[in-house]
PDB file of N, CA and C in Angstrom:
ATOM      1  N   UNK A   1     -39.846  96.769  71.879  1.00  0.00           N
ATOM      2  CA  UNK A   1     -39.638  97.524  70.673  1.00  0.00           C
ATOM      3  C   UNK A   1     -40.842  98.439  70.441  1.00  0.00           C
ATOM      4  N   UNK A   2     -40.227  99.623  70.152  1.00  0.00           N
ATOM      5  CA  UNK A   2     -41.267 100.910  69.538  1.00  0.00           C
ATOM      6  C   UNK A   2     -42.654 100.622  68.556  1.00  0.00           C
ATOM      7  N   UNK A   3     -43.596 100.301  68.012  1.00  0.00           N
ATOM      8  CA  UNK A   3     -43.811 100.173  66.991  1.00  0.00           C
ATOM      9  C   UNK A   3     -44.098 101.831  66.362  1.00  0.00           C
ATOM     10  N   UNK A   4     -43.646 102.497  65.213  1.00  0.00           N
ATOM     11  CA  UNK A   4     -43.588 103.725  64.204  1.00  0.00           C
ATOM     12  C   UNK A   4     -44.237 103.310  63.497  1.00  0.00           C
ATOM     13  N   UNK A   5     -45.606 104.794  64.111  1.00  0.00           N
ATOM     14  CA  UNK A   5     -47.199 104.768  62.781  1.00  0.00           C
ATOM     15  C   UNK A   5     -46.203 105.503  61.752  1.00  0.00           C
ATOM     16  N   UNK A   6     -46.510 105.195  60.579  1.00  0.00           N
ATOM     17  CA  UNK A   6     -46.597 106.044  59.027  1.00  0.00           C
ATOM     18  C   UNK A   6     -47.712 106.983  59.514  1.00  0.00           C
ATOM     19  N   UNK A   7     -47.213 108.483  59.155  1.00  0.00           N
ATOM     20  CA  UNK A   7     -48.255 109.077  59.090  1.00  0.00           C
ATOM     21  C   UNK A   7     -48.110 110.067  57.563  1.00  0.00           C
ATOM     22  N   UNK A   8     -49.380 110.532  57.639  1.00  0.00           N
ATOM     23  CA  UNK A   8     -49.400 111.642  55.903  1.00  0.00           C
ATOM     24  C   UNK A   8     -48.924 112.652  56.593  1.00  0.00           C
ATOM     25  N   UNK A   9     -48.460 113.767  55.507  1.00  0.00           N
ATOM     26  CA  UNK A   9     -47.473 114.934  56.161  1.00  0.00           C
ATOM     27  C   UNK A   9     -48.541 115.783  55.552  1.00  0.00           C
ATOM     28  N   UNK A  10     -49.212 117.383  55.835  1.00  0.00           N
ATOM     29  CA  UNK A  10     -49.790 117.634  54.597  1.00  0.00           C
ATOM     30  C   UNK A  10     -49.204 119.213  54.763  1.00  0.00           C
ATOM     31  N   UNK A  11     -48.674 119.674  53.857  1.00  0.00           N
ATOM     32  CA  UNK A  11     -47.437 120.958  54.321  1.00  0.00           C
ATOM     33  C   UNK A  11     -48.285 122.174  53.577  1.00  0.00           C
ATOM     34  N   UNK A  12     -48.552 123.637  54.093  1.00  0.00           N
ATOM     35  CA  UNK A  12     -48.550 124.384  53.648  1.00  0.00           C
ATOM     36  C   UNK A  12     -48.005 125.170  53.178  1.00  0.00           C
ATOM     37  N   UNK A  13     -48.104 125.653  51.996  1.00  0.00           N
ATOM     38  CA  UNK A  13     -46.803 125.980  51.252  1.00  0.00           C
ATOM     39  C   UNK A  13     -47.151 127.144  50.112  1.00  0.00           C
ATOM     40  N   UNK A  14     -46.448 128.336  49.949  1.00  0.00           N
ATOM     41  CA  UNK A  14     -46.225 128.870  48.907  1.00  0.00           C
ATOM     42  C   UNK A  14     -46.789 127.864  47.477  1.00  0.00           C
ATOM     43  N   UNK A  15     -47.323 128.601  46.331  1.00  0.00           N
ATOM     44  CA  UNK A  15     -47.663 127.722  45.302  1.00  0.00           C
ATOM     45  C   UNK A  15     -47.869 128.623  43.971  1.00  0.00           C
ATOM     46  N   UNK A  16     -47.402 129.286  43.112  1.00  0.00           N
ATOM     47  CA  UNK A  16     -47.699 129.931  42.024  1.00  0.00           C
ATOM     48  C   UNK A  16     -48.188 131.282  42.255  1.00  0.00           C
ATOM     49  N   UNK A  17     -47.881 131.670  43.597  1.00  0.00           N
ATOM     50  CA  UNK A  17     -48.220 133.260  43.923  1.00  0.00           C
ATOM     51  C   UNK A  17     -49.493 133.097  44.918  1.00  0.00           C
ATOM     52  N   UNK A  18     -49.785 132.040  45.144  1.00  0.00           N
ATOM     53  CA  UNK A  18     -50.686 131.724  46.592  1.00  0.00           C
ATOM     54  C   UNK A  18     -50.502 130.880  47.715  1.00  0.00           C
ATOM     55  N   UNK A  19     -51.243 130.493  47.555  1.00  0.00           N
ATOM     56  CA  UNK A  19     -50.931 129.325  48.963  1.00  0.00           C
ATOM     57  C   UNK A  19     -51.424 128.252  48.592  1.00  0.00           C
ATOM     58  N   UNK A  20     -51.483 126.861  49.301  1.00  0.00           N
ATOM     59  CA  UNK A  20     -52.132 125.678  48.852  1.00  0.00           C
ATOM     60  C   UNK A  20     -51.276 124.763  49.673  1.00  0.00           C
ATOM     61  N   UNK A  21     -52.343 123.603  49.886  1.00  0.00           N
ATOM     62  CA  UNK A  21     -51.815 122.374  50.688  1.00  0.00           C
ATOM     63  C   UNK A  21     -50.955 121.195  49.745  1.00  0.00           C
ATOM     64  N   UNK A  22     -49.904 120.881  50.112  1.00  0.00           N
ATOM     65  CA  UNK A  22     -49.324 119.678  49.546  1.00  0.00           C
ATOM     66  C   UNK A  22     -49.271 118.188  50.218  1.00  0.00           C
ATOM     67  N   UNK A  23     -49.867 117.190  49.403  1.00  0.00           N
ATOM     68  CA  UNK A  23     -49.474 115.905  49.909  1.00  0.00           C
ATOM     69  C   UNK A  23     -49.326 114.966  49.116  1.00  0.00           C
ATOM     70  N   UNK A  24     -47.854 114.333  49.570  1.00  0.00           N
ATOM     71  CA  UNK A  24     -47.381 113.638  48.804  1.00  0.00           C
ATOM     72  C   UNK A  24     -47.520 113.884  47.036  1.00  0.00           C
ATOM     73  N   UNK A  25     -46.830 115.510  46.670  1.00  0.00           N
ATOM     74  CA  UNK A  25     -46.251 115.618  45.781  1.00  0.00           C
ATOM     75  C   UNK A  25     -47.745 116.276  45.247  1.00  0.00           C
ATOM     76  N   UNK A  26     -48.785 116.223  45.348  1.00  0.00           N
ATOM     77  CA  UNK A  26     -50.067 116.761  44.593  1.00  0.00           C
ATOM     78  C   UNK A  26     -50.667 117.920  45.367  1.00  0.00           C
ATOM     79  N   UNK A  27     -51.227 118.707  44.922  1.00  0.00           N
ATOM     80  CA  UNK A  27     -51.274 120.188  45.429  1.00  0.00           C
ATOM     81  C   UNK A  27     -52.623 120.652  45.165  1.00  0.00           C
ATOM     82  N   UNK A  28     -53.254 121.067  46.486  1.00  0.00           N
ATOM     83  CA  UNK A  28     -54.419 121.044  46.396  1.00  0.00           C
ATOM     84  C   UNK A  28     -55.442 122.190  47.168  1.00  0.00           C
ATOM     85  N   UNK A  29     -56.117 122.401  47.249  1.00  0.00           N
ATOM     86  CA  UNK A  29     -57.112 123.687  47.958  1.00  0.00           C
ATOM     87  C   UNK A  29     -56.111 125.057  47.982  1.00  0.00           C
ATOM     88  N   UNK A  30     -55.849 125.582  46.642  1.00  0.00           N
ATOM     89  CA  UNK A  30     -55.257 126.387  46.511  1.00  0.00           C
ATOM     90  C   UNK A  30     -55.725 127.365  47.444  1.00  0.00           C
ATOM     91  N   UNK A  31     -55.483 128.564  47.911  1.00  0.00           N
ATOM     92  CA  UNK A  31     -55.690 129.728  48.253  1.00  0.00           C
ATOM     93  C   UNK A  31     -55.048 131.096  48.383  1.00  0.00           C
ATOM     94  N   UNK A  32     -55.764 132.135  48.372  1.00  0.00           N
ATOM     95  CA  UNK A  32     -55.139 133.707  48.188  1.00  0.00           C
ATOM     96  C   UNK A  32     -54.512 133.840  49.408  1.00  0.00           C
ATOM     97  N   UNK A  33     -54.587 133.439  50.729  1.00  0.00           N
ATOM     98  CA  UNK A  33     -54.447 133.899  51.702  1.00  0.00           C
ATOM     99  C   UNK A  33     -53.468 132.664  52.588  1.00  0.00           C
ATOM    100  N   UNK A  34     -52.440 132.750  53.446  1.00  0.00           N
ATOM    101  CA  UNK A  34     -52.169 131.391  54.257  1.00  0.00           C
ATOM    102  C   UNK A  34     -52.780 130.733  55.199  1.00  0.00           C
ATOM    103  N   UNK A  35     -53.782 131.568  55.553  1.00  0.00           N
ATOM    104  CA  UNK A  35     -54.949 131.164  56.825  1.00  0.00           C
ATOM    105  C   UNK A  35     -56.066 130.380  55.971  1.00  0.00           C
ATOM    106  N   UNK A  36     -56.531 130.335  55.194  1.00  0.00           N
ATOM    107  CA  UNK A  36     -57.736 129.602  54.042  1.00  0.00           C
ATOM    108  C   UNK A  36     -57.168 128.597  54.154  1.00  0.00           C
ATOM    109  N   UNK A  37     -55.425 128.613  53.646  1.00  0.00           N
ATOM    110  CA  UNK A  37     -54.686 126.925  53.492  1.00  0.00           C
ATOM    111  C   UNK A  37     -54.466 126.186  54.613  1.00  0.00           C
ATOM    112  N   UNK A  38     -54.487 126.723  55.552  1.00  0.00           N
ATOM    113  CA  UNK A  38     -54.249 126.352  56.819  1.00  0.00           C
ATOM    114  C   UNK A  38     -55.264 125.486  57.317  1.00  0.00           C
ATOM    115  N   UNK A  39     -56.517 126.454  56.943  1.00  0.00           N
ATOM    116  CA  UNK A  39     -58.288 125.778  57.547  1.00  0.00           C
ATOM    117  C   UNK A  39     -58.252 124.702  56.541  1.00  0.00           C
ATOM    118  N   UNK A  40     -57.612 124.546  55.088  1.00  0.00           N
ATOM    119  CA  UNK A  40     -57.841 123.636  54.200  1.00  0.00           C
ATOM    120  C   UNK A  40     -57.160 122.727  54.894  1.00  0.00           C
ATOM    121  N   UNK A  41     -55.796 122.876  55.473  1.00  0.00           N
ATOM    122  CA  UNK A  41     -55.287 121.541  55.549  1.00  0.00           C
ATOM    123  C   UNK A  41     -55.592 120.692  56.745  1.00  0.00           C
ATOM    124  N   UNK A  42     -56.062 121.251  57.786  1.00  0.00           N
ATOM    125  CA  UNK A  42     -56.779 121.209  59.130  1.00  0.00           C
ATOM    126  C   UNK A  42     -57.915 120.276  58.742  1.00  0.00           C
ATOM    127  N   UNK A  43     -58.620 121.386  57.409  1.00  0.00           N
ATOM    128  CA  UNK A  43     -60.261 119.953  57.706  1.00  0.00           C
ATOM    129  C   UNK A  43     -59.621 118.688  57.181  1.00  0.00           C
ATOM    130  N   UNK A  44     -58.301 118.608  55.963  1.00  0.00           N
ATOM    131  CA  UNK A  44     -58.114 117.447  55.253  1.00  0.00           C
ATOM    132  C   UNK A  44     -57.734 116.024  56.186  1.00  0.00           C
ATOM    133  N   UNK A  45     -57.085 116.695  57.462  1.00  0.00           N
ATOM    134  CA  UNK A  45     -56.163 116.200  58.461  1.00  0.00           C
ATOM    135  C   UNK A  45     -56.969 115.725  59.518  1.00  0.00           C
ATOM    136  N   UNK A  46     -58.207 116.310  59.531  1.00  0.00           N
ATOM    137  CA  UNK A  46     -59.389 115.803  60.572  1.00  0.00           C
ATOM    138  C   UNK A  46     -60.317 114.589  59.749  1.00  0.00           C
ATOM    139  N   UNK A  47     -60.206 115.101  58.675  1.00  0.00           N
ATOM    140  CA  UNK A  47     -60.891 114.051  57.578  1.00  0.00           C
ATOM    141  C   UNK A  47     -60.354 112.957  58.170  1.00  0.00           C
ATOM    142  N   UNK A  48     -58.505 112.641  57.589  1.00  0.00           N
ATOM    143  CA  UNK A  48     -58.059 111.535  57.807  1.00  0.00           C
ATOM    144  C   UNK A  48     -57.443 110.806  58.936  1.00  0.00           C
ATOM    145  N   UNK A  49     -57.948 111.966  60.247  1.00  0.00           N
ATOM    146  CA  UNK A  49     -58.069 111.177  60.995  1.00  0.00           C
ATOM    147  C   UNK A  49     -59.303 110.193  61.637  1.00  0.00           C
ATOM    148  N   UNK A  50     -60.092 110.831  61.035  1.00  0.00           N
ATOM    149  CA  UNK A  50     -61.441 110.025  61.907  1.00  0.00           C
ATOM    150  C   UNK A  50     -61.993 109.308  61.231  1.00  0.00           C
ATOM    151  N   UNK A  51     -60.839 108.592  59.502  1.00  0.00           N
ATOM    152  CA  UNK A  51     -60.764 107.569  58.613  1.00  0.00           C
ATOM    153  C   UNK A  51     -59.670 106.787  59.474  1.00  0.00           C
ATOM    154  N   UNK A  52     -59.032 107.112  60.571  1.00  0.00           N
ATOM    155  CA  UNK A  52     -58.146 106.306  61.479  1.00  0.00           C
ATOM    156  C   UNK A  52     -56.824 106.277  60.721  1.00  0.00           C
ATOM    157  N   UNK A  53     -56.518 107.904  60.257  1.00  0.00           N
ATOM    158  CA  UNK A  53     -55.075 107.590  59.482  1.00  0.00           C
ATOM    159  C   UNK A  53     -54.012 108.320  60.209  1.00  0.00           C
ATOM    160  N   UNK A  54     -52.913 108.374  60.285  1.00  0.00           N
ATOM    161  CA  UNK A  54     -52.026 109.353  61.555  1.00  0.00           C
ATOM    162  C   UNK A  54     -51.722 110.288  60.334  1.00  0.00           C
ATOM    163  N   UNK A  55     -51.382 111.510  60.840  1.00  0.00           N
ATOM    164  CA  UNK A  55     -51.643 112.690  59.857  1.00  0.00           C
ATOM    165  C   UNK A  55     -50.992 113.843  60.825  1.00  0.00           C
ATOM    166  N   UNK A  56     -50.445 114.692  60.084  1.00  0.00           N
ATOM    167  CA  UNK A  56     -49.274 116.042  60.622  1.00  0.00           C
ATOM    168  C   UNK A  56     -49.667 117.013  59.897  1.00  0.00           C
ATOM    169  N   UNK A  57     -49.803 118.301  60.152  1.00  0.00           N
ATOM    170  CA  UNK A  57     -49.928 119.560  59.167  1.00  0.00           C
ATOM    171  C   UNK A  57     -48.691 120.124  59.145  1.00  0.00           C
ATOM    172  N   UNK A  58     -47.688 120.420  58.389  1.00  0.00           N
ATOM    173  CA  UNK A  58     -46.783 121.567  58.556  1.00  0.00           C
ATOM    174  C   UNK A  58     -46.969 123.029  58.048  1.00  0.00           C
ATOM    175  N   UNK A  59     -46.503 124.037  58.243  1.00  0.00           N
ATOM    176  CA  UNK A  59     -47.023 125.115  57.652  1.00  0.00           C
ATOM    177  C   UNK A  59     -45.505 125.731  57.320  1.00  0.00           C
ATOM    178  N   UNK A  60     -45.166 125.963  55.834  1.00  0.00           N
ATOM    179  CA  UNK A  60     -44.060 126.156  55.326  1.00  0.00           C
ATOM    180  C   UNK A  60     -43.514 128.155  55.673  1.00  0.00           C
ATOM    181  N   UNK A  61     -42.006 128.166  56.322  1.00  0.00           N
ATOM    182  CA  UNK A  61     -41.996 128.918  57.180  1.00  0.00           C
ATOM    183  C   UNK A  61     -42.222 129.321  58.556  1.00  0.00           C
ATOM    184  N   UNK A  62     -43.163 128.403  59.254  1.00  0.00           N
ATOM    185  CA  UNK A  62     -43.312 128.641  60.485  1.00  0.00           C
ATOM    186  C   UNK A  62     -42.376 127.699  61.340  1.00  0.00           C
ATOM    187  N   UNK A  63     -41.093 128.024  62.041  1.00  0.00           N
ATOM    188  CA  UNK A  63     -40.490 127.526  62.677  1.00  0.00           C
ATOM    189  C   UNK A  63     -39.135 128.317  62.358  1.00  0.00           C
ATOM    190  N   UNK A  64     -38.269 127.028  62.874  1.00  0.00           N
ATOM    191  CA  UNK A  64     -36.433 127.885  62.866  1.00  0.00           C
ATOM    192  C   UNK A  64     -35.708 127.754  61.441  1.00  0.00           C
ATOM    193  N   UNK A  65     -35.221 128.693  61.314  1.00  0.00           N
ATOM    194  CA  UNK A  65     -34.390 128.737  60.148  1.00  0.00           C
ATOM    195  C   UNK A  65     -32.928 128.520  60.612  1.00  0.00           C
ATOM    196  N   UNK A  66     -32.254 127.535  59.714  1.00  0.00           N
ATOM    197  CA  UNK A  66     -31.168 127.174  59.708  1.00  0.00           C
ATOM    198  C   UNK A  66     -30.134 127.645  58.876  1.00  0.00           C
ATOM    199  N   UNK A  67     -28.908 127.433  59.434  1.00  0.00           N
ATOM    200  CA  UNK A  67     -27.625 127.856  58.147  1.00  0.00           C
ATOM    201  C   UNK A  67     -27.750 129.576  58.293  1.00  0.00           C
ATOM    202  N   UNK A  68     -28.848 130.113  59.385  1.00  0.00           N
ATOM    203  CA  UNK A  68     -28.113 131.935  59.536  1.00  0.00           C
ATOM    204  C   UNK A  68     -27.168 132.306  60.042  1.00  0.00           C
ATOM    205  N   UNK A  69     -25.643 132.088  59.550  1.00  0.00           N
ATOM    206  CA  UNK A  69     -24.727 132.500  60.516  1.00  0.00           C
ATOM    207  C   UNK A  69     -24.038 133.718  59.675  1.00  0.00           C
ATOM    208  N   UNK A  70     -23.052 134.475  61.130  1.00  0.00           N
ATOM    209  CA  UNK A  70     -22.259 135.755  60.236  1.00  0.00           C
ATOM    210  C   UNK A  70     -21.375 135.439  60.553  1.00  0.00           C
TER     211      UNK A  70
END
């Protein structure tokens, strides 16, 4: 049998006309730019890994969009 780490998700995301990292519902290192949020969520994610935690960045928009059909 597999054993499945829990890991933190920490998503970059649109936020009140900027950018900013989300995890688990709290929103944090706002920024003007999506590259600032990006480096924000990167150091948060290096933080918690080398606290030995499993950890993912997503970056909201970057990938496939679904449901485009004509």
């Amino acid at each position: 049998m597999r054993n499945i780490l829990e890991r933190a998700v920490l998503t970059v995301t649109r936020h009140d006309g900027s950018w900013a990292v989300e995890l688990d519902g709290d929103v944090m290192d706002q920024s003007l730019d999506k590259e600032g949020a990006c480096a924000a969520a990167n150091r948060r994610a290096r933080a918690m890994m080398d606290r030995g935690l499993a950890c993912q960045v997503v970056v909201a928009g970057d990938g496939l969009r679904f449901g485009l059909t004509r």
